[in-house]
Protein backbone atom coordinates (compact mmCIF):
# COMPACT_ATOMS: atom_id res chain seq x y z
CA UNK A 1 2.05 -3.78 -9.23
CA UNK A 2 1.92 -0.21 -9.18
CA UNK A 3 0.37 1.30 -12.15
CA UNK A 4 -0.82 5.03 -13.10
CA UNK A 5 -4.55 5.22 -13.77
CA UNK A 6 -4.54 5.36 -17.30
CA UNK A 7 -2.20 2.28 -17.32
CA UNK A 8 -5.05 0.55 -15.36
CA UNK A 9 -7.72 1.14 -17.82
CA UNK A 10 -5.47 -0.21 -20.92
CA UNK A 11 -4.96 -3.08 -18.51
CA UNK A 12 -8.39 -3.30 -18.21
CA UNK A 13 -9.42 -3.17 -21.76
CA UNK A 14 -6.40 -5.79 -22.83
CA UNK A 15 -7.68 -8.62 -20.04
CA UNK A 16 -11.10 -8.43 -21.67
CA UNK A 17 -9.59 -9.67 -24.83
CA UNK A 18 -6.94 -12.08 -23.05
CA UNK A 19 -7.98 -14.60 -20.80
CA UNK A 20 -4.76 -16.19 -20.50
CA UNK A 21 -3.50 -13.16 -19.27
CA UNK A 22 -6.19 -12.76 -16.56
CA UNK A 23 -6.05 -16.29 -15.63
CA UNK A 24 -1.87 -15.42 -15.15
CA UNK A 25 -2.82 -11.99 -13.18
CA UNK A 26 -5.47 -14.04 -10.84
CA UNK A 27 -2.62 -16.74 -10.70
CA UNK A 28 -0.17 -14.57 -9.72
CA UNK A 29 -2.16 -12.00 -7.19
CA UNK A 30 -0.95 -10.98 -3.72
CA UNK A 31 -3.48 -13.21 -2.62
CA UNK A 32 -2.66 -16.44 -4.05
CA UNK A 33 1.51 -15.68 -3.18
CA UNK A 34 0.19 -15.08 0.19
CA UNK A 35 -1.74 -18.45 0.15
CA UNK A 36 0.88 -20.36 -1.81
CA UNK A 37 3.55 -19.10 1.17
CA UNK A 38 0.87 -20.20 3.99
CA UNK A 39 0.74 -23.39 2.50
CA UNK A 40 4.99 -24.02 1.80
CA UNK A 41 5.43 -23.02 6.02
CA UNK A 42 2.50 -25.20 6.87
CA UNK A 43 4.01 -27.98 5.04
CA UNK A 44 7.65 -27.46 6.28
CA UNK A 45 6.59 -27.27 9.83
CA UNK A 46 4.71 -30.40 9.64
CA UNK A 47 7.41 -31.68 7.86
CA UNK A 48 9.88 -30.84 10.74
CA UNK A 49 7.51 -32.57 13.01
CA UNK A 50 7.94 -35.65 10.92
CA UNK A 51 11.57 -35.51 10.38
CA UNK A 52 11.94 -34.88 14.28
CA UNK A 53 9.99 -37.93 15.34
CA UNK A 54 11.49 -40.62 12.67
CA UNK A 55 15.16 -39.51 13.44
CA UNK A 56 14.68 -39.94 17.08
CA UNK A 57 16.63 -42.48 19.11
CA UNK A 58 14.51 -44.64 20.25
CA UNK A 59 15.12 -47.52 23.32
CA UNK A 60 15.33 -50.62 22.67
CA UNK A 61 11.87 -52.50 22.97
CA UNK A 62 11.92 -55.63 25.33
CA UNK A 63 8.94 -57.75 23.98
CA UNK A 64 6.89 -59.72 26.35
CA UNK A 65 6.58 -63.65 25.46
């Protein structure tokens, strides 16, 4: 968000008064979209893993008796 500096201070004095809207602005921060993007490509690579080692062929097992 880009803002001019006097924008920034009526930003300021509006989150004192609404702490919905800071708990949306902390929500929504670079840092937690960085974070929440971390954690979406950790899961799909795992999740490639997964999908890579169930779809396999596998060889048919000869059991011992």
């Amino acid at each position: 968000m880009v803002l001019r500096e006097n924008d920034l201070k009526r930003l300021n004095m509006i989150m004192k008064h609404e702490p919905d809207l800071r708990s949306w602005m902390e929500a929504w921060s670079m840092g937690s979209i960085l974070e929440m993007y971390n954690a979406g490509e950790k899961f799909f690579r795992y999740f490639r893993k997964m999908k890579e080692s169930v779809y396999k062929d596998k060889r048919e097992l000869t059991l011992v008796r």
